[in-house]
Protein backbone atom coordinates (compact mmCIF):
# COMPACT_ATOMS: atom_id res chain seq x y z
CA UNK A 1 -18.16 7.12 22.87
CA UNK A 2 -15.45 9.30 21.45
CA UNK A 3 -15.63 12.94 21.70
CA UNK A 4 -14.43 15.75 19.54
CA UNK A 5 -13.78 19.45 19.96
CA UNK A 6 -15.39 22.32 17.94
CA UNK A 7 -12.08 22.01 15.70
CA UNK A 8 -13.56 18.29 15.08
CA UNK A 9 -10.05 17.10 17.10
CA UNK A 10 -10.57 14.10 19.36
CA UNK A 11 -10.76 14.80 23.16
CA UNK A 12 -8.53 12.62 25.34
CA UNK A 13 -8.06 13.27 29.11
CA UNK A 14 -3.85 14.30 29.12
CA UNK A 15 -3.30 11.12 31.35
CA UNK A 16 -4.17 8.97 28.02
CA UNK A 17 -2.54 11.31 25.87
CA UNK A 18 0.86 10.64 28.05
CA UNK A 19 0.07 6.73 28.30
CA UNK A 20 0.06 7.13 24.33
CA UNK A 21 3.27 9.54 23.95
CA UNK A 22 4.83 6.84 25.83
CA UNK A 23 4.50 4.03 23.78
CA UNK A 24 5.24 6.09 20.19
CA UNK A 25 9.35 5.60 19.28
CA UNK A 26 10.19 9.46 17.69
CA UNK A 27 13.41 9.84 15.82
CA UNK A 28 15.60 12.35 15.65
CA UNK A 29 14.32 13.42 12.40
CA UNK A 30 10.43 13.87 13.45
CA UNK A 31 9.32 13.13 9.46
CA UNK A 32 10.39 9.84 9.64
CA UNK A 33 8.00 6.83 10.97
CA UNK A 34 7.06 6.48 14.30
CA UNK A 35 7.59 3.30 15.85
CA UNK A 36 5.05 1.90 18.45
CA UNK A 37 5.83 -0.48 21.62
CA UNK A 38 2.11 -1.37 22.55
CA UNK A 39 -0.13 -3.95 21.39
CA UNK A 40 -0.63 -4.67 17.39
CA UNK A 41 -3.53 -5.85 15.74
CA UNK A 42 -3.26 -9.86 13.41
CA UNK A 43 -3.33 -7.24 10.82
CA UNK A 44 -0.31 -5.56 11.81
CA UNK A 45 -1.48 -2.01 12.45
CA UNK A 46 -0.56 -0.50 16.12
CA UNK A 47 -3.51 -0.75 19.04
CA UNK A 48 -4.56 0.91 22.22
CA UNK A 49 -7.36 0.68 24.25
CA UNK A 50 -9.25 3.99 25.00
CA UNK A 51 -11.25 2.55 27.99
CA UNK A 52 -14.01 1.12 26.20
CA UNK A 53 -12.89 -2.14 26.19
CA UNK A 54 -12.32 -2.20 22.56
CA UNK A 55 -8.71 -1.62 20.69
CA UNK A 56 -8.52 1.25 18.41
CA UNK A 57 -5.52 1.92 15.91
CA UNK A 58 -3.09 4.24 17.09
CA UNK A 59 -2.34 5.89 14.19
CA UNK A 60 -6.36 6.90 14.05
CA UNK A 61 -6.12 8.05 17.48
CA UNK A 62 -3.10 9.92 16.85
CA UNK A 63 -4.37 11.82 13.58
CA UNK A 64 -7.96 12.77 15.03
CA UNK A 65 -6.15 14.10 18.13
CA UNK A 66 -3.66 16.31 15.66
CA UNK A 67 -5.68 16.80 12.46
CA UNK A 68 -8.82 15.81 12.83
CA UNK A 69 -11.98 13.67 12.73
CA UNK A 70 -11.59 10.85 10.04
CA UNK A 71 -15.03 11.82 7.93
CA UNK A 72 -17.92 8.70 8.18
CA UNK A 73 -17.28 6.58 5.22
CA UNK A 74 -13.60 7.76 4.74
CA UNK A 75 -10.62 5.83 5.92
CA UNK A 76 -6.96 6.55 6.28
CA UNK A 77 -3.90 4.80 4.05
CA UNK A 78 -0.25 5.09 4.96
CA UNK A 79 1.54 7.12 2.46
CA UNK A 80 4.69 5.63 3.91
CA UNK A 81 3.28 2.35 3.04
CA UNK A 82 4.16 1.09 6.75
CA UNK A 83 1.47 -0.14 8.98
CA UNK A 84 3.02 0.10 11.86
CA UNK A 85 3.46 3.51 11.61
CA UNK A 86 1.83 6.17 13.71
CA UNK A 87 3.01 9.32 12.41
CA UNK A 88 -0.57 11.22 11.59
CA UNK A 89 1.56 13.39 9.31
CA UNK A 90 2.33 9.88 7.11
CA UNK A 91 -1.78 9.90 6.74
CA UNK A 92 -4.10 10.94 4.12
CA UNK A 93 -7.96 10.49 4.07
CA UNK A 94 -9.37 7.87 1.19
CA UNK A 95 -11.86 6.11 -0.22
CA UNK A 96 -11.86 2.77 0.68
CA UNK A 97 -11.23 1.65 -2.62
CA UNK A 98 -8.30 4.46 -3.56
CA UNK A 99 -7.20 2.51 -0.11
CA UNK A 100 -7.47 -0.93 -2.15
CA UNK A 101 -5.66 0.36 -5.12
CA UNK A 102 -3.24 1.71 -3.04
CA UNK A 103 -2.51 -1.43 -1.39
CA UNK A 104 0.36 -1.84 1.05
CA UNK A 105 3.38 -2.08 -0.80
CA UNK A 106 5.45 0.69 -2.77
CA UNK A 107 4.51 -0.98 -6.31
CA UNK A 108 1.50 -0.85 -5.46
CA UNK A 109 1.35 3.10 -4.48
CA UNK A 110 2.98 3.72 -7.76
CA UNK A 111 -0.19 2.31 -9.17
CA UNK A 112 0.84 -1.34 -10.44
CA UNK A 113 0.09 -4.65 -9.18
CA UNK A 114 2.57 -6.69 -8.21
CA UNK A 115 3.19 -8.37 -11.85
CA UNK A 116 3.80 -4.58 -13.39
CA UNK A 117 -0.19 -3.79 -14.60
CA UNK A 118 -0.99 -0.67 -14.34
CA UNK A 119 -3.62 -0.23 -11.48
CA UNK A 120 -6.54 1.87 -12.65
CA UNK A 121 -10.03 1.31 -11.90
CA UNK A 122 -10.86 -0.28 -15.25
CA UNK A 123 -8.30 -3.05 -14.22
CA UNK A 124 -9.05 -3.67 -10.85
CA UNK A 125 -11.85 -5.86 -9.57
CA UNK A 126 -13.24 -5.19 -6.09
CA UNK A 127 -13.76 -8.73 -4.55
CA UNK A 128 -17.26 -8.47 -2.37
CA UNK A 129 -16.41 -9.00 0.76
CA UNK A 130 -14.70 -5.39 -0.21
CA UNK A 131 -10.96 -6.55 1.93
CA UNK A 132 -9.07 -7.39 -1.57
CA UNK A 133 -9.00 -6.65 -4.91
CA UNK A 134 -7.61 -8.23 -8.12
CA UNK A 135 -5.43 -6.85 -11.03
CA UNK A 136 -8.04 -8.22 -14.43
CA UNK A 137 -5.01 -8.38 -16.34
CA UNK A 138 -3.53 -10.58 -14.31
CA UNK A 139 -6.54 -12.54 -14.15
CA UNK A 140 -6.93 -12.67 -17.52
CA UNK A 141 -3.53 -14.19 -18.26
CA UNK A 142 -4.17 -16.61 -15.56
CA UNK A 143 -7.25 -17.92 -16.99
CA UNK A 144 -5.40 -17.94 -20.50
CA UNK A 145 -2.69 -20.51 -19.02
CA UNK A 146 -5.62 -22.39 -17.01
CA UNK A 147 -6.71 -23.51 -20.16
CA UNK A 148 -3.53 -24.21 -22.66
């Protein structure tokens, strides 16, 4: 079980902190994205294993050891857009579905779907297995030409 501090930062021992800081890829410019050479997830997002036997996502790890506890029902999205970054300063704390309407691409963070709709919550359906959501517009349209 993970532990926290009375600042609500994770607690690592400093022997995992340095098996971590050795794995992250810092520029010279420290704002930029931080490249990881450990394991990755299918999904693309940077993994460690804390010892429990289960892989956690670095870029968690790295922004509850700096900033803070990630609040229950909260997740965090990559302002930079890049999964594989582990820079806790490219994270903010969501909803899961502002994380949805984010999505993963820079259209998308400007708040259109890939076809140029404007992504609002009126136009976007949450699918129910809650891992992907659909522009209605476009939906719309592709029912319209379903039909012709």
């Amino acid at each position: 079980m993970t532990e926290y501090n009375n600042n609500n930062k994770m607690i690592l021992t400093e022997n995992m902190v340095n098996k971590i800081r050795n794995k992250i890829i810092i520029t010279l410019n420290g704002d930029e994205c931080w490249d990881w050479k450990g394991s990755y997830s299918k999904s693309g997002y940077a993994t460690f294993n804390l010892g429990s036997g289960i892989s956690n996502r670095v870029h968690k790890i790295l922004y509850e050891l700096t900033i803070g506890k990630v609040p229950e029902g909260l997740e965090l999205n990559h302002k930079c857009c890049n999964r594989w970054c582990v820079n806790a300063g490219h994270l903010e704390i969501v909803t899961h579905q502002e994380n949805q309407l984010k999505g993963g691409s820079l259209l998308t963070q400007k708040g259109f779907c890939k076809n140029g709709h404007k992504r609002t919550i009126e136009n976007t359906y949450f699918k129910p297995d809650k891992t992907s959501i659909e522009c209605k517009e476009c939906n719309k349209i592709r029912q319209k030409n379903r039909y012709k």
